[in-house]
C-alpha atoms as a PDB file:
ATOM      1  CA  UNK A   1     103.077 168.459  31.370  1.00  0.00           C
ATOM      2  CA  UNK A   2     105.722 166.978  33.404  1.00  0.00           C
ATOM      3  CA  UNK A   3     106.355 167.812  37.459  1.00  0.00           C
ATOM      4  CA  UNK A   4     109.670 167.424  39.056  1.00  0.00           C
ATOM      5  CA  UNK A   5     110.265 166.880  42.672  1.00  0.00           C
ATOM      6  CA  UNK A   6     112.663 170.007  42.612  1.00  0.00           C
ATOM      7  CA  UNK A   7     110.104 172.501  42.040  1.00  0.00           C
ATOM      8  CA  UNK A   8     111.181 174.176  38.452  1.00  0.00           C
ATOM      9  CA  UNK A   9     108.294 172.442  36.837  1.00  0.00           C
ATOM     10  CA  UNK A  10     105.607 172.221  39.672  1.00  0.00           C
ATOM     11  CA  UNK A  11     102.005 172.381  38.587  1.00  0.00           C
ATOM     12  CA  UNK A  12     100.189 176.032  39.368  1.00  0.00           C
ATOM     13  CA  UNK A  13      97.120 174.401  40.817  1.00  0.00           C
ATOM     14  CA  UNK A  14      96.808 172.067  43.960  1.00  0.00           C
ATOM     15  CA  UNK A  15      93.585 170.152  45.422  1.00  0.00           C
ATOM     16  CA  UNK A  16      92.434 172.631  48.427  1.00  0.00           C
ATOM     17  CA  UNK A  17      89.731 170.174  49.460  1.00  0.00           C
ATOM     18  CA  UNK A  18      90.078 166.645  51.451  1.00  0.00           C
ATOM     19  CA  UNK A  19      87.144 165.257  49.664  1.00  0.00           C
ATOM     20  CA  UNK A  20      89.206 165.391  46.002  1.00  0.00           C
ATOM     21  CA  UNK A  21      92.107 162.949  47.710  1.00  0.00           C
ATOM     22  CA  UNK A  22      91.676 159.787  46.707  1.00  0.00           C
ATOM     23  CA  UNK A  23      92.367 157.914  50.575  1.00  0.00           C
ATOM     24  CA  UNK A  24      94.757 155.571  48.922  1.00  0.00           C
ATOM     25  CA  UNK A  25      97.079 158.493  48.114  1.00  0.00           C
ATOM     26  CA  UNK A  26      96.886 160.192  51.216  1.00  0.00           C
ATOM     27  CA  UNK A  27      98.805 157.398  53.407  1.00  0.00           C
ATOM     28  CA  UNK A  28     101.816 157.082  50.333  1.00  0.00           C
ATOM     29  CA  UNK A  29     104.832 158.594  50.230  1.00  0.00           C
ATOM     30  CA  UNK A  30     103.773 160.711  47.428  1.00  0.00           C
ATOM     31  CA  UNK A  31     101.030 162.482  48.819  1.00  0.00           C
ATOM     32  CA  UNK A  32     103.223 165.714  49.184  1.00  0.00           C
ATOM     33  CA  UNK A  33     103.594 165.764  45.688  1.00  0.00           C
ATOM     34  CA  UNK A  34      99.556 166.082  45.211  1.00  0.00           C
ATOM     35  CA  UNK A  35      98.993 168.202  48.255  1.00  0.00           C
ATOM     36  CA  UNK A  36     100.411 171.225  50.104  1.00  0.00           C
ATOM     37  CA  UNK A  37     102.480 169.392  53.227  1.00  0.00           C
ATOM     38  CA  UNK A  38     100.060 171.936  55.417  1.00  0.00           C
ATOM     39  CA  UNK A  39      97.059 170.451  54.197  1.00  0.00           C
ATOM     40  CA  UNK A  40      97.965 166.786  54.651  1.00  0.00           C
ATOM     41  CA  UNK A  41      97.665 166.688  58.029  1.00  0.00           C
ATOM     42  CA  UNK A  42      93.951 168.122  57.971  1.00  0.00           C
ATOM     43  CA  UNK A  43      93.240 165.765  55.410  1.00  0.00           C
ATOM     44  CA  UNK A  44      94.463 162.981  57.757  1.00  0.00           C
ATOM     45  CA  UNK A  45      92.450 164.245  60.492  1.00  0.00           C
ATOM     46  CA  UNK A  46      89.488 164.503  58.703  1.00  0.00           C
ATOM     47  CA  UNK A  47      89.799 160.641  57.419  1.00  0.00           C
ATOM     48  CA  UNK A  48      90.395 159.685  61.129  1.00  0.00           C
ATOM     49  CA  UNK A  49      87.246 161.268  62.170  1.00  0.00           C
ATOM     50  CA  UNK A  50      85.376 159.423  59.394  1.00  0.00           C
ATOM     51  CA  UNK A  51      86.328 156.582  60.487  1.00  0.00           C
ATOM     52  CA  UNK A  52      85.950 156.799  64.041  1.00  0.00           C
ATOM     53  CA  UNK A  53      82.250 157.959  63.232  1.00  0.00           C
ATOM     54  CA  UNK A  54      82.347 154.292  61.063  1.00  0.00           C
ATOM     55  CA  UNK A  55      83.378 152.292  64.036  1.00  0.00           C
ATOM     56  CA  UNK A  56      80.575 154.247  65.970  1.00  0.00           C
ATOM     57  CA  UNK A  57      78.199 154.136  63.678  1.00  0.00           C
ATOM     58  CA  UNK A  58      79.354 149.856  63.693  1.00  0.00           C
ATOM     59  CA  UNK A  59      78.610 149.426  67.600  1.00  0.00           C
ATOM     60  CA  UNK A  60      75.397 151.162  67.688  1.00  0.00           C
ATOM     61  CA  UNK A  61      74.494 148.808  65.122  1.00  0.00           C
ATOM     62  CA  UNK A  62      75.929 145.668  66.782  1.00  0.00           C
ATOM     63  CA  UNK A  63      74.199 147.200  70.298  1.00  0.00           C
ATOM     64  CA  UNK A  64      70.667 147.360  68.485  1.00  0.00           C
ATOM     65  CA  UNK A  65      70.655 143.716  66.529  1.00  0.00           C
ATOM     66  CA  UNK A  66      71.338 142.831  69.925  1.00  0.00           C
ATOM     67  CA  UNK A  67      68.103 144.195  71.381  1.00  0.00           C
ATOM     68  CA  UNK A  68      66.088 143.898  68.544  1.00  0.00           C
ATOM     69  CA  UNK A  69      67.190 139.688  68.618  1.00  0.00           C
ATOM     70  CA  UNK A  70      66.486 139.690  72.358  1.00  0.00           C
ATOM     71  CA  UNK A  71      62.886 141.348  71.820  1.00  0.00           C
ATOM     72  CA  UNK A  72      61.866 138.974  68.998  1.00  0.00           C
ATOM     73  CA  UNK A  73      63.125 135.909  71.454  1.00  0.00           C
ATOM     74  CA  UNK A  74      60.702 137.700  74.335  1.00  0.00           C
ATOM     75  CA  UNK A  75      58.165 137.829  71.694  1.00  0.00           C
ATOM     76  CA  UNK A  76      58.465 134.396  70.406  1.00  0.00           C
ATOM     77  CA  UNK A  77      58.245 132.946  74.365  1.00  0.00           C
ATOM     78  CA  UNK A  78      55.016 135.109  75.262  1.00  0.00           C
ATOM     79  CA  UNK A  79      53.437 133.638  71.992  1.00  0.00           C
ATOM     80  CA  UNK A  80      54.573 130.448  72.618  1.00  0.00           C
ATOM     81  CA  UNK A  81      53.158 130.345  76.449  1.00  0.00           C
ATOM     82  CA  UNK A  82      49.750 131.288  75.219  1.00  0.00           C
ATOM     83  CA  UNK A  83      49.841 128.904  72.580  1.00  0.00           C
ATOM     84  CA  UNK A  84      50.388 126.451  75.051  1.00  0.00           C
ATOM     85  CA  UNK A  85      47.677 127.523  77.132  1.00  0.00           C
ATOM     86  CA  UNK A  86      45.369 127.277  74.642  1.00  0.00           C
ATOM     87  CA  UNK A  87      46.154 124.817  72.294  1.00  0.00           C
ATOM     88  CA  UNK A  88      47.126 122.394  75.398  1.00  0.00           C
ATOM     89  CA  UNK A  89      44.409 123.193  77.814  1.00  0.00           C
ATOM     90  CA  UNK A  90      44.526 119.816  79.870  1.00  0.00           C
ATOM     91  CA  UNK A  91      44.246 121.001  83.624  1.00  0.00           C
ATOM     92  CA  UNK A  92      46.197 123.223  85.917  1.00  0.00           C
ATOM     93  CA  UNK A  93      49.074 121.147  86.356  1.00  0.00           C
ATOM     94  CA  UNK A  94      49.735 119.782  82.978  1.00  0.00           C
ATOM     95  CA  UNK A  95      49.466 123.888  81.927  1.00  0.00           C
ATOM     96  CA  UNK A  96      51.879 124.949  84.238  1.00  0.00           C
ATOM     97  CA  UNK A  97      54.195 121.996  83.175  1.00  0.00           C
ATOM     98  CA  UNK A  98      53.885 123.196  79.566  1.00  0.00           C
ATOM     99  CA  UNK A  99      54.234 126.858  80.530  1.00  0.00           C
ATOM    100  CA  UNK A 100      57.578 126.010  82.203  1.00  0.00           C
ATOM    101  CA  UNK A 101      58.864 123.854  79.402  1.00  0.00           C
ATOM    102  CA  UNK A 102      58.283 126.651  77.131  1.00  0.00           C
ATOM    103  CA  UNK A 103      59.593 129.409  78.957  1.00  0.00           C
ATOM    104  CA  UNK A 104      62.690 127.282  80.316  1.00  0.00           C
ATOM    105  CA  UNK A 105      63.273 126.338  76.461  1.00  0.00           C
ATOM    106  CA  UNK A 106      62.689 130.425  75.262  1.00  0.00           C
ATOM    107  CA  UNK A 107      65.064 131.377  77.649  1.00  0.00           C
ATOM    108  CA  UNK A 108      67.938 128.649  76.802  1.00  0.00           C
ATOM    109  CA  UNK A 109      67.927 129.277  73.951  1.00  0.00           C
ATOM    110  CA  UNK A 110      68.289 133.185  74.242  1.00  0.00           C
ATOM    111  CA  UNK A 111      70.981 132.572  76.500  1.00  0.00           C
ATOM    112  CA  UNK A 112      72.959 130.212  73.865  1.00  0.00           C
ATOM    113  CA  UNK A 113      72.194 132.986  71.102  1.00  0.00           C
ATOM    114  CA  UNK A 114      73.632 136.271  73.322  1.00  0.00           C
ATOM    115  CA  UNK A 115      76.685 134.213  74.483  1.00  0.00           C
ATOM    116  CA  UNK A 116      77.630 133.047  70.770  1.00  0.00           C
ATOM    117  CA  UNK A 117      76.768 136.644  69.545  1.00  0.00           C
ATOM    118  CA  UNK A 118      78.799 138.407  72.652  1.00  0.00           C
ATOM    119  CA  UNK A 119      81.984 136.249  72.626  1.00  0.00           C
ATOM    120  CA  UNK A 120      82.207 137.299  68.798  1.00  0.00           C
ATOM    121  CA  UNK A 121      82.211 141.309  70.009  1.00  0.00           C
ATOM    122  CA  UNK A 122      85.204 140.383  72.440  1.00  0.00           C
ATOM    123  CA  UNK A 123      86.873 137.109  71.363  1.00  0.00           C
ATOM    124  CA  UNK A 124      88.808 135.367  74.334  1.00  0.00           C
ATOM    125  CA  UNK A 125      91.081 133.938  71.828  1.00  0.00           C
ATOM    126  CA  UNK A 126      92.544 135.766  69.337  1.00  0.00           C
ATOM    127  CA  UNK A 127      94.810 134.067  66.210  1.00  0.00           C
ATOM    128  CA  UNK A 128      98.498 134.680  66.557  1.00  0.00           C
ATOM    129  CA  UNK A 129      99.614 135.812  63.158  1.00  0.00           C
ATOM    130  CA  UNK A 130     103.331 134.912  61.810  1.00  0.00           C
ATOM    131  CA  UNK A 131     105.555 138.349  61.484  1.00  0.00           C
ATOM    132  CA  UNK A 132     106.300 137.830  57.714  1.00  0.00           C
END
């Protein structure tokens, strides 16, 4: 069955329903000739939304590998101070020295984790790409 642009030979039936678009065809020029020009619009807003809801669905994910890291570092500097008050039981000095190199060395490196993990969410430099 052949289609011209014209109209003379235009198919009878037309996809009604956004989710039967493939989303390569819906940005080309010849989208019009696979949907109704009113329904290409909806079908643009309705990809939008998706992803919108994608990036969304992206930062709540980012925010709670965030948390999740920072809770396993808390977890990992609690176990490590009563390790070191048990395993290292030498006096109350020495244990407070140990106490403080282990919570001074939980929280470093915590601090060197979120700042690597946060500049990647926000880069201060960004690449300057050549307009080819």
């Amino acid at each position: 069955m052949t289609s011209s642009i014209s109209g003379a030979n235009q198919p009878t039936t037309r996809l009604r329903s956004p989710l039967l678009v493939p989303l390569s065809l819906v940005n080309l020029s010849i989208s019009p000739l696979l949907v109704c020009a009113d329904r290409a619009d909806d079908i643009r807003r309705a990809i939008q939304g998706r992803e919108e809801e994608e990036v969304r669905r992206e930062l709540r994910t980012a925010a709670m590998g965030f948390w999740v890291t920072t809770l396993i570092f808390l977890l990992a500097g609690v176990v490590g101070s009563l390790l070191s008050l048990l395993c290292c039981n030498r006096g109350p000095s020495t244990n407070l020295f140990h106490l403080t190199l282990v919570i001074t060395a939980t929280v470093c490196c915590w601090m060197m984790w979120a700042i690597v993990y946060l500049a990647q969410m926000k880069p201060l430099i960004n690449p300057i790409l050549s307009g080819e």
